[in-house]
N, C-alpha and C. Protein backbone atom coordinates (compact mmCIF):
# COMPACT_ATOMS: atom_id res chain seq x y z
N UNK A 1 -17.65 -6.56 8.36
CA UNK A 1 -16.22 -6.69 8.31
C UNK A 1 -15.59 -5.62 9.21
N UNK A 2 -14.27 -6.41 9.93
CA UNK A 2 -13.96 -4.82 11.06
C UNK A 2 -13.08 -4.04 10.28
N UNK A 3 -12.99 -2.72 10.52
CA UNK A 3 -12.50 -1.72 9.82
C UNK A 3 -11.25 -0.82 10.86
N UNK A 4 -11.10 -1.42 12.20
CA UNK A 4 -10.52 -0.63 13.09
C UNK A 4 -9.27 -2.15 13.29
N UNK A 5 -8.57 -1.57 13.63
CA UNK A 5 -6.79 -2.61 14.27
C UNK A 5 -6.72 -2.04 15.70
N UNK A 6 -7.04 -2.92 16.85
CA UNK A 6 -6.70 -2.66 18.32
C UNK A 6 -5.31 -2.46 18.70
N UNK A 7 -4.33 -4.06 17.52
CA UNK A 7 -3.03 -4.19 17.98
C UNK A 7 -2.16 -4.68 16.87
N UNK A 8 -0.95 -4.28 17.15
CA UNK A 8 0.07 -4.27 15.88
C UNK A 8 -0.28 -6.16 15.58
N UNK A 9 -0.39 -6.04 14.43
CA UNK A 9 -0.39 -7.85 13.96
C UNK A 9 1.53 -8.12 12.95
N UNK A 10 1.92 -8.95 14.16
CA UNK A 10 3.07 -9.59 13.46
C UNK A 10 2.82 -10.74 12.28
N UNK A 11 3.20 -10.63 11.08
CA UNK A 11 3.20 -10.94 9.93
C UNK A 11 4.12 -12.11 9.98
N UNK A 12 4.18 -13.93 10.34
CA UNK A 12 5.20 -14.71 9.63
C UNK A 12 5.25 -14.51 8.35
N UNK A 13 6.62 -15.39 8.53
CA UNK A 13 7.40 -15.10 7.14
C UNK A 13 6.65 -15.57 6.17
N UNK A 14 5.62 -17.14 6.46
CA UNK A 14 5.32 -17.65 5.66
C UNK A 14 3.98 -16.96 4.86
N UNK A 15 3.13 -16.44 5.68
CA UNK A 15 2.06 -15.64 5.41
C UNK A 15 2.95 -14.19 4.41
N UNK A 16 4.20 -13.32 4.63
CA UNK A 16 4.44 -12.63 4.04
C UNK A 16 4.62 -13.18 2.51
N UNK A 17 4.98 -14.54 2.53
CA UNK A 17 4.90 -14.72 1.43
C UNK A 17 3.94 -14.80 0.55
N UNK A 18 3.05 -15.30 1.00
CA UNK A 18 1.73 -15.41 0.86
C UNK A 18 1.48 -13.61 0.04
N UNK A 19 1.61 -12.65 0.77
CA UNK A 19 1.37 -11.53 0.35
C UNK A 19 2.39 -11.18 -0.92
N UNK A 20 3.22 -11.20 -1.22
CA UNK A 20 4.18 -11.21 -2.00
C UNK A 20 4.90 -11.60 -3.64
N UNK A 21 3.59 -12.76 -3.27
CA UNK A 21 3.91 -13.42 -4.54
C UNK A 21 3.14 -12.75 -5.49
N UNK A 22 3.01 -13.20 -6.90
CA UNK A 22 2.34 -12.19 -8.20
C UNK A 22 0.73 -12.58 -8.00
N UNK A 23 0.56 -11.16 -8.52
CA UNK A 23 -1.01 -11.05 -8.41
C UNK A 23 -1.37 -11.77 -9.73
N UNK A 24 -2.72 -11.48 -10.57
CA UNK A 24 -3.37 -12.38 -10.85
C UNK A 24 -3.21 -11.04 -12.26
N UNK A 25 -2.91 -9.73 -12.15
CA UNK A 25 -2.34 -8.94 -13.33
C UNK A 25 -1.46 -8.35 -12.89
N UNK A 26 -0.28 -8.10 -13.64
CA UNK A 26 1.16 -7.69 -13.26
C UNK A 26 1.26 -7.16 -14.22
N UNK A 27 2.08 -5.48 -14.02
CA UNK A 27 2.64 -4.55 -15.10
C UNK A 27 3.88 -4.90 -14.65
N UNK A 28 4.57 -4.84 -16.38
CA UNK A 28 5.89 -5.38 -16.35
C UNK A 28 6.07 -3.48 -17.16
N UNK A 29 5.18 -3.19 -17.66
CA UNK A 29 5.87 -1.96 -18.30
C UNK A 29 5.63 -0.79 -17.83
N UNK A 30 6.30 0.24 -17.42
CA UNK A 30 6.19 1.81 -16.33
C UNK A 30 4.85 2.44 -17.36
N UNK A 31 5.07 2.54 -18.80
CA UNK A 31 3.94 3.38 -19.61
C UNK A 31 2.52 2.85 -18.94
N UNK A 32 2.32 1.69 -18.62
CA UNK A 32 1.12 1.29 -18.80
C UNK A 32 0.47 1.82 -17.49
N UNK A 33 1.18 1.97 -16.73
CA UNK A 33 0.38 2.49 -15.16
C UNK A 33 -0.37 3.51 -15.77
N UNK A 34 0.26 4.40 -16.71
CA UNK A 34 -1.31 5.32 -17.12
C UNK A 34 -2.62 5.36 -16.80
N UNK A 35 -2.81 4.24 -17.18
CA UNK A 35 -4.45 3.64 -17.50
C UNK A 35 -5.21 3.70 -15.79
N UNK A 36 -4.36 3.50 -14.72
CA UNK A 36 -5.13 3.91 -14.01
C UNK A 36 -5.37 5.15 -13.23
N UNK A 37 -4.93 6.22 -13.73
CA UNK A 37 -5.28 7.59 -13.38
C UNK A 37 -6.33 7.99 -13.21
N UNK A 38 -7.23 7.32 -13.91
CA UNK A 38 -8.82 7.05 -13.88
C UNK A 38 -9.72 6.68 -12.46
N UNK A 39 -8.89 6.03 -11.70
CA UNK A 39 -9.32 5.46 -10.79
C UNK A 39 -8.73 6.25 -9.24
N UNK A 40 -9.34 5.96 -8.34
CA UNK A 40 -9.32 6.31 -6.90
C UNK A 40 -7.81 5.44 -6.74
N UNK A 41 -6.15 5.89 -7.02
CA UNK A 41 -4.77 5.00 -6.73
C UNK A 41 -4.71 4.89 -5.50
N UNK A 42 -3.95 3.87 -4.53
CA UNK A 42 -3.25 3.95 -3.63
C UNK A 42 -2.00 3.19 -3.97
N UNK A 43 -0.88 3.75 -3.89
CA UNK A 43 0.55 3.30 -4.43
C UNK A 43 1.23 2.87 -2.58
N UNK A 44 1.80 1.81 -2.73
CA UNK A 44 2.17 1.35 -1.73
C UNK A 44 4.25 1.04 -1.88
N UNK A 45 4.71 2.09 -2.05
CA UNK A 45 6.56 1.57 -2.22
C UNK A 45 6.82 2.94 -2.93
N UNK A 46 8.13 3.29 -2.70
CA UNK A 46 8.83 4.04 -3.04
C UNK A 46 8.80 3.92 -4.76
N UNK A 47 9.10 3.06 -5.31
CA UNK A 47 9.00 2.76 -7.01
C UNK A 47 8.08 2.87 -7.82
N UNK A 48 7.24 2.68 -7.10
CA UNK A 48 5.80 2.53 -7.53
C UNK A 48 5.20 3.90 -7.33
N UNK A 49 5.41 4.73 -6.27
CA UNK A 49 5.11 5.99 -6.31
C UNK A 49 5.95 7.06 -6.73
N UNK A 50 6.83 6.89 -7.26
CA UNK A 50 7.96 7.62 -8.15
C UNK A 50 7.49 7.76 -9.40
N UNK A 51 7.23 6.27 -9.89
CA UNK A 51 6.79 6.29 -11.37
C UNK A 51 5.27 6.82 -11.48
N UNK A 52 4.71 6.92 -10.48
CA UNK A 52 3.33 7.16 -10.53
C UNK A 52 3.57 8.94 -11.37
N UNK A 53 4.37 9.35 -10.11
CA UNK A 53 4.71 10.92 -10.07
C UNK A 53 5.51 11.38 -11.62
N UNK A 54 6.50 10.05 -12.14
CA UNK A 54 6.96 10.65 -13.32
C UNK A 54 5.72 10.47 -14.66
N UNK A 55 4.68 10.26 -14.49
CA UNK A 55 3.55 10.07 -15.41
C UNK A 55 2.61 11.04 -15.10
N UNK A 56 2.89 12.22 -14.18
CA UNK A 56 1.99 13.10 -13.54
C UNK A 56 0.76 12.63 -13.10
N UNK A 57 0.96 11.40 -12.02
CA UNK A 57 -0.11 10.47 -11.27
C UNK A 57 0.21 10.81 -9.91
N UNK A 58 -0.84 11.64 -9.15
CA UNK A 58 -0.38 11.89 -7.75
C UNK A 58 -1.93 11.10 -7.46
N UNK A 59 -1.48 10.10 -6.65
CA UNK A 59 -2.24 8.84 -6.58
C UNK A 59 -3.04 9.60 -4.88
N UNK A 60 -4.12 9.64 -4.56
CA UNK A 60 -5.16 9.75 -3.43
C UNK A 60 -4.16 8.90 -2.01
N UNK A 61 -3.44 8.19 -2.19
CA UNK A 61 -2.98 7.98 -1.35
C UNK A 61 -1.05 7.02 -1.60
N UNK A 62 -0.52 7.77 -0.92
CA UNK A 62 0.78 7.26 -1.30
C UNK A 62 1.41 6.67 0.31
N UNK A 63 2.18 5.18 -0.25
CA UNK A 63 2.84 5.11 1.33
C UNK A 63 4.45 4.63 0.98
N UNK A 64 5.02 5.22 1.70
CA UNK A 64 6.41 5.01 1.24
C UNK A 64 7.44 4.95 2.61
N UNK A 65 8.48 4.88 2.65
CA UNK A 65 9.75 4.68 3.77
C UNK A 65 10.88 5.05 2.80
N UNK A 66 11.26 5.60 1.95
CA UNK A 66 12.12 6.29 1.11
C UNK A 66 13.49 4.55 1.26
N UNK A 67 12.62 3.73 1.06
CA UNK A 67 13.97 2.45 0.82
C UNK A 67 13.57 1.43 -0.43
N UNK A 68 14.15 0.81 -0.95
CA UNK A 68 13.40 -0.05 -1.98
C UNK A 68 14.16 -1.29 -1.97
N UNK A 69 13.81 -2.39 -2.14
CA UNK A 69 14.73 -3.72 -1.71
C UNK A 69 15.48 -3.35 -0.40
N UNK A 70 14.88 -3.01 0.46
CA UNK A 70 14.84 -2.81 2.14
C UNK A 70 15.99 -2.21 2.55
N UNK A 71 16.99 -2.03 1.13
CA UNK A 71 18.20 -1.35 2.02
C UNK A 71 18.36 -0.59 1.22
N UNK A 72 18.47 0.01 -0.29
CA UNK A 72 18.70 0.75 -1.28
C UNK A 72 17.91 2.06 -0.66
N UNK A 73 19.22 3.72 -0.73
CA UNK A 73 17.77 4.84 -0.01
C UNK A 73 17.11 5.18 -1.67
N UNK A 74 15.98 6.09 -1.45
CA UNK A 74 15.76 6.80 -2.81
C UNK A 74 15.77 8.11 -2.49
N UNK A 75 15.85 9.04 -3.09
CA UNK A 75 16.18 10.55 -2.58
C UNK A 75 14.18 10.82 -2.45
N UNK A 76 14.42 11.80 -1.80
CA UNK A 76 13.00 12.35 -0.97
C UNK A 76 12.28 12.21 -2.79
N UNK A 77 11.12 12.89 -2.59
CA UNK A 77 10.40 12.56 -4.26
C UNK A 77 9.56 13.94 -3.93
N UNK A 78 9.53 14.70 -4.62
CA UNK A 78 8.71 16.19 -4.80
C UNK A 78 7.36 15.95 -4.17
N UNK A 79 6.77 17.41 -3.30
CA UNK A 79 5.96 17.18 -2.55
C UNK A 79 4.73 17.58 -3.29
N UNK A 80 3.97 16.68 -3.66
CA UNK A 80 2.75 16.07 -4.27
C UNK A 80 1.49 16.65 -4.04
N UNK A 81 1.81 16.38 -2.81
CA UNK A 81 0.46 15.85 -1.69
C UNK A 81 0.08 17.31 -1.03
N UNK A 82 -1.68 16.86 -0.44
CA UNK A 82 -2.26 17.97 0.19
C UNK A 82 -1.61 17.64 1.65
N UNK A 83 -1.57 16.67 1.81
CA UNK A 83 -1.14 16.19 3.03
C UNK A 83 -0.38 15.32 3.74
N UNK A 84 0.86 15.10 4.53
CA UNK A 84 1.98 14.38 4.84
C UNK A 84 1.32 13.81 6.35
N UNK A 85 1.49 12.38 6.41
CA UNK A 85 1.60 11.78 7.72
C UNK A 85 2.65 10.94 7.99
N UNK A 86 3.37 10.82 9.15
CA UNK A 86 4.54 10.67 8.94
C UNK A 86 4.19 9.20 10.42
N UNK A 87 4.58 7.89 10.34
CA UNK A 87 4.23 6.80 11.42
C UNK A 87 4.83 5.92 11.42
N UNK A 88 5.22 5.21 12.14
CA UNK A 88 6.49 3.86 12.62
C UNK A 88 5.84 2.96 12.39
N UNK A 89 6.20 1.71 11.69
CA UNK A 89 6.04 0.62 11.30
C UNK A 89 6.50 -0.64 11.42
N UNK A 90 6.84 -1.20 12.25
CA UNK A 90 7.94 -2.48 12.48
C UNK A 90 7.87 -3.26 10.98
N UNK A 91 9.61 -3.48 10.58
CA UNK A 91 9.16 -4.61 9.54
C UNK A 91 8.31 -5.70 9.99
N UNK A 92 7.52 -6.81 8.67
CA UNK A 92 7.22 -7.95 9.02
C UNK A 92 5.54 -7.47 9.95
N UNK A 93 5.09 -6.12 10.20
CA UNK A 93 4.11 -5.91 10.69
C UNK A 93 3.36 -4.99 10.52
N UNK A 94 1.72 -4.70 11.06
CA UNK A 94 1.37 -3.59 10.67
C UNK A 94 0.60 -2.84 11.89
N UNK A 95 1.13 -1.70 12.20
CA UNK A 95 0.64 -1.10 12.93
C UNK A 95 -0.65 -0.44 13.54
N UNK A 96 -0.88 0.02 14.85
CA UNK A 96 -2.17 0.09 14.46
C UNK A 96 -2.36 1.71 14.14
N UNK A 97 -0.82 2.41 14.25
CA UNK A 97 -0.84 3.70 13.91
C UNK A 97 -0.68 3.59 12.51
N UNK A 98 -0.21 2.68 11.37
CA UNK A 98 -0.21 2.88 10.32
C UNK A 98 -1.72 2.72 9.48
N UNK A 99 -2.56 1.53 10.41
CA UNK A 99 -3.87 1.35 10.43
C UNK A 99 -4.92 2.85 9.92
N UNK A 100 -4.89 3.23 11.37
CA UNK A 100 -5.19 4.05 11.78
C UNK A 100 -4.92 5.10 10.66
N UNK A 101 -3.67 5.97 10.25
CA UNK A 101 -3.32 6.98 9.40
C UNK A 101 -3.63 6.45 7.93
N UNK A 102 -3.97 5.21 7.50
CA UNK A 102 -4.00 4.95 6.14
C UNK A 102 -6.37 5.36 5.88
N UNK A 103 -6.58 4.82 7.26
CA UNK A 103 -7.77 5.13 7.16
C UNK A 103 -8.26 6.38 7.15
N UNK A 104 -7.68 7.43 8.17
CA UNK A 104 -7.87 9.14 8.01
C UNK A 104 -7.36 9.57 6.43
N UNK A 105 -6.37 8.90 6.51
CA UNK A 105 -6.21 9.46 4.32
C UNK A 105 -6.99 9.27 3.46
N UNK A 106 -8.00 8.21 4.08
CA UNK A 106 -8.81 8.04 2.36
C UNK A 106 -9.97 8.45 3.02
N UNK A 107 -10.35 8.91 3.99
CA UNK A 107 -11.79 9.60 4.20
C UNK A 107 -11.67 10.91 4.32
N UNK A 108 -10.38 11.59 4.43
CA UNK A 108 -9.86 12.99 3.95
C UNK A 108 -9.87 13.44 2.62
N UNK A 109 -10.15 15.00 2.64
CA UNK A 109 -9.82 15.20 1.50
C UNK A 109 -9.05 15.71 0.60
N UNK A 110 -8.89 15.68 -0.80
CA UNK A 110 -7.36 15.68 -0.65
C UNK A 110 -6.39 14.51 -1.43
N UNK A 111 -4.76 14.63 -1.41
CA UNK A 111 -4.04 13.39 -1.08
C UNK A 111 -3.09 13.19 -0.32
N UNK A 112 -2.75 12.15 -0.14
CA UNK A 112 -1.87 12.01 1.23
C UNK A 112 -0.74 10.90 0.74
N UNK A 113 0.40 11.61 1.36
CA UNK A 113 1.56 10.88 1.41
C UNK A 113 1.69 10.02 2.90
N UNK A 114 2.04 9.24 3.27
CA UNK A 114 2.23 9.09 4.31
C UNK A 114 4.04 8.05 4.68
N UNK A 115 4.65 8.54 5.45
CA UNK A 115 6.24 8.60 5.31
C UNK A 115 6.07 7.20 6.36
N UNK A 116 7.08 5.86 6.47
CA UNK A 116 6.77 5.25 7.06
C UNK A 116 8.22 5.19 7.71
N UNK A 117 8.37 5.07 8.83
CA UNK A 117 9.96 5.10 9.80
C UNK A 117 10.10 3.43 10.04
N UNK A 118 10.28 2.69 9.17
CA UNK A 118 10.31 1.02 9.74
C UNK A 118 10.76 0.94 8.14
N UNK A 119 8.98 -0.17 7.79
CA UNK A 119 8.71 -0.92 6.64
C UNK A 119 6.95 -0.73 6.53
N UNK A 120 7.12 -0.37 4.83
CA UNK A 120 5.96 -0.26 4.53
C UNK A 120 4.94 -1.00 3.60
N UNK A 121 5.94 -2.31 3.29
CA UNK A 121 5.38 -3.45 2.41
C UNK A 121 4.05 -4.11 2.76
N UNK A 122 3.59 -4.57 4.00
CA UNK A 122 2.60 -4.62 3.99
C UNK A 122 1.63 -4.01 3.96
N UNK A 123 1.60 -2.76 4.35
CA UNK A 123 0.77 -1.88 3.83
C UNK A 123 -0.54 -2.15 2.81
N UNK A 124 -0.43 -2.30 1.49
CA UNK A 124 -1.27 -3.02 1.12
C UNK A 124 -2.74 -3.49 1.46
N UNK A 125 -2.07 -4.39 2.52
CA UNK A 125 -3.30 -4.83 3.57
C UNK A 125 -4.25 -4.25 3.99
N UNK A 126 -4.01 -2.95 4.82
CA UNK A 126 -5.26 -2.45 5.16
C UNK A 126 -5.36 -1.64 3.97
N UNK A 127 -4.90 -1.27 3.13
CA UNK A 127 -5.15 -0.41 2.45
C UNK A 127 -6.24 -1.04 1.63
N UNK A 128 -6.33 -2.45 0.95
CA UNK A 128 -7.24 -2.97 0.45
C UNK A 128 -8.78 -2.95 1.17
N UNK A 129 -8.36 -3.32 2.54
CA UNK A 129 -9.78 -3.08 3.08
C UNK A 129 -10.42 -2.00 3.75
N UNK A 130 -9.62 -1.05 3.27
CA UNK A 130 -10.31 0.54 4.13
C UNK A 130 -10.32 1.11 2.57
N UNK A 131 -10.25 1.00 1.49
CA UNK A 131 -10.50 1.61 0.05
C UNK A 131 -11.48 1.58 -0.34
N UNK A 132 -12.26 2.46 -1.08
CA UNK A 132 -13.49 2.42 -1.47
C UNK A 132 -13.27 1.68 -2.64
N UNK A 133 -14.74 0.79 -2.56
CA UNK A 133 -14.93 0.20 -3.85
C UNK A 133 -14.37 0.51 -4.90
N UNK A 134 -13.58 -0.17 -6.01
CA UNK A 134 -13.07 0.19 -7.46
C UNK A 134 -12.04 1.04 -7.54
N UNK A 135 -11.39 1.11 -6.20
CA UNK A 135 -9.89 1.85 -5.98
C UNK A 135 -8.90 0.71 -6.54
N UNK A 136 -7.72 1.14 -6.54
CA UNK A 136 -6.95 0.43 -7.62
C UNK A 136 -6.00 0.56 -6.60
N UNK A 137 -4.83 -0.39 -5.86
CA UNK A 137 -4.13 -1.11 -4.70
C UNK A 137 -2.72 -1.31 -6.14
N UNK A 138 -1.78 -0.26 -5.55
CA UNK A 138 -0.43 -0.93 -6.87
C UNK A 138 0.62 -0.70 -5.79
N UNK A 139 1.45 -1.88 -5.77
CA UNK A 139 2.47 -1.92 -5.15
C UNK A 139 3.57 -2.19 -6.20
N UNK A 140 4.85 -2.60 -5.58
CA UNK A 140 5.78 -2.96 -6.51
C UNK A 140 6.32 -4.48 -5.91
N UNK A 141 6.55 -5.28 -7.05
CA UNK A 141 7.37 -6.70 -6.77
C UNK A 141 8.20 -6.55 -7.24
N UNK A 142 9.25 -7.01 -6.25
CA UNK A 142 10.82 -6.53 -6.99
C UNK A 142 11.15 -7.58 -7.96
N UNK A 143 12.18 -6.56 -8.47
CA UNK A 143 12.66 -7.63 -9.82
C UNK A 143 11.73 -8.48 -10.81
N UNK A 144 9.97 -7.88 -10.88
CA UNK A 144 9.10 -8.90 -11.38
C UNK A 144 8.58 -7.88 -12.45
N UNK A 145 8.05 -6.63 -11.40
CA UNK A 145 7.03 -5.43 -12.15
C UNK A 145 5.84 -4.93 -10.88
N UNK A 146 4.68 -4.64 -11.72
CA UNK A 146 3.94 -4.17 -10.87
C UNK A 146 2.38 -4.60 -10.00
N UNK A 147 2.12 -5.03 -8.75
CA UNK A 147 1.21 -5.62 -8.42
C UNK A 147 -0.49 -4.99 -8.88
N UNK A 148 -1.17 -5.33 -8.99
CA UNK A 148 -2.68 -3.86 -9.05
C UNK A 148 -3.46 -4.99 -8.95
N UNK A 149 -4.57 -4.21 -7.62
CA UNK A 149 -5.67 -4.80 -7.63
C UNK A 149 -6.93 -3.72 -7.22
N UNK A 150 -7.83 -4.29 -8.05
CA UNK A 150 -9.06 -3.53 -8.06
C UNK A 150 -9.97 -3.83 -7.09
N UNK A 151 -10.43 -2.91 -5.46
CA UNK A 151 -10.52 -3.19 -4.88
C UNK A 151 -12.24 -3.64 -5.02
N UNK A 152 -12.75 -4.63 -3.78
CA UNK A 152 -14.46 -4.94 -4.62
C UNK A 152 -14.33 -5.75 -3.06
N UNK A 153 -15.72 -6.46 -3.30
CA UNK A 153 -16.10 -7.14 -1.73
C UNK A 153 -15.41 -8.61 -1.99
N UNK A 154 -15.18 -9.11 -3.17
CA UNK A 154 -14.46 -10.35 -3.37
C UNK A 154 -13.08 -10.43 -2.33
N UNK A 155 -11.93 -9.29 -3.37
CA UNK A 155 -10.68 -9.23 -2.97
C UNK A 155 -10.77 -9.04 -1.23
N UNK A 156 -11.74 -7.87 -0.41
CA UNK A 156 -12.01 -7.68 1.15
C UNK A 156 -11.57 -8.76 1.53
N UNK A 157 -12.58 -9.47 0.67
CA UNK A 157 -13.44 -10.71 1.75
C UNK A 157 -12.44 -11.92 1.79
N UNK A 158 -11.29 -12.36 0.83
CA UNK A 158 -9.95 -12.75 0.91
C UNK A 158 -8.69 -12.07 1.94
N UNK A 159 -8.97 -10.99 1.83
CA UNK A 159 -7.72 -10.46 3.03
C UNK A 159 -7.83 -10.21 4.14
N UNK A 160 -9.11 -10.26 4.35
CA UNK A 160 -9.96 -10.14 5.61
C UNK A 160 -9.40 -11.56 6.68
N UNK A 161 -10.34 -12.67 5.23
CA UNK A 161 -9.82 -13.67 6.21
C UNK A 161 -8.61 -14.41 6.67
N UNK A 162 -7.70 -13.49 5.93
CA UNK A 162 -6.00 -13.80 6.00
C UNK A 162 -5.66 -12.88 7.02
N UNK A 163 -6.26 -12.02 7.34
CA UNK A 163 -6.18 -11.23 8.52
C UNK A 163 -6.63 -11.56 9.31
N UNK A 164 -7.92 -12.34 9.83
CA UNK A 164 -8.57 -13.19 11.43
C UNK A 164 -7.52 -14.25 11.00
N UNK A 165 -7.03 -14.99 10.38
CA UNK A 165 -5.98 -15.96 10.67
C UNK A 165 -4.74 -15.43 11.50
N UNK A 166 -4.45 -14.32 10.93
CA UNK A 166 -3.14 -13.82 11.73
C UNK A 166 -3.76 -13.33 12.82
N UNK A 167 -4.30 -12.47 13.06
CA UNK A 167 -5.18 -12.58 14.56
C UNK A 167 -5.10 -12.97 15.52
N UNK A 168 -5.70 -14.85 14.71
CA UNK A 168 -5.43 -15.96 15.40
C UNK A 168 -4.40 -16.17 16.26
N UNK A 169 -3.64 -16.63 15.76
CA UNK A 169 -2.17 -17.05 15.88
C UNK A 169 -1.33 -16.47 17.08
């Protein structure tokens, strides 16, 4: 499976949806994120890594753009982290500098915030496939609750190939 991004991949709308919709377990309640403190986190949204932080969860890897429903700001969030990377993101896409910086965070050691100057919703994406086995992927769905997936060669091997599709295209 490739592990490197040559070039920014533009995301249709229809495929974003695709990413977007509810996962297959959804936290509807903030207490319950607890339970995975246990695990290797990567928190992907401003909400999601707020609440991480008000449960004293400083998650191995955090990605944020300080916006939530794409236009709402959130004030900066206390500095956590061993380490800040800060990278441009076009909405609707993913970079290959965001690529790139999400992969130096999880083979660093340490945790890492990383600040995104665009949009950081897809994110996710590589983050699922550059995570070590049995890392735990939580984003936020607005207005729904909370996405989590436990990363394994199944889930890869699904986003992978939603990724050579966009590729494609």
């Amino acid at each position: 499976m490739q592990s490197k991004l040559d070039r920014d991949v533009v995301v249709p709308q229809g495929m974003r949806e695709k990413f977007s919709r509810l996962p297959e377990v959804l936290i509807t309640k903030e207490s319950q994120i607890e339970f995975l403190s246990s695990k290797t986190l990567i928190t992907v949204g401003d909400v999601v890594t707020a609440t991480a932080l008000k449960f004293k969860i400083v998650p191995k890897l955090s990605i944020v753009d300080f916006k939530t429903k794409r236009n709402e700001m959130i004030p900066a969030m206390p500095n956590r982290w061993d380490n800040n990377i800060k990278v441009r993101n076009a909405p609707g896409s993913i970079s290959v500098e965001l690529w790139n910086s999400i992969d130096i965070a999880l083979k660093s050691k340490g945790n890492t915030l990383i600040e995104v100057d665009g949009e950081e919703d897809l994110a996710s994406i590589p983050a699922i496939l550059l995570a070590p086995e049995g890392a735990i992927v939580i984003y936020g769905v607005p207005d729904k609750g909370i996405a989590v997936y436990e990363v394994g060669d199944h889930l890869r091997q699904l986003v992978y190939r939603d990724m050579e599709i966009l590729r494609g295209m």
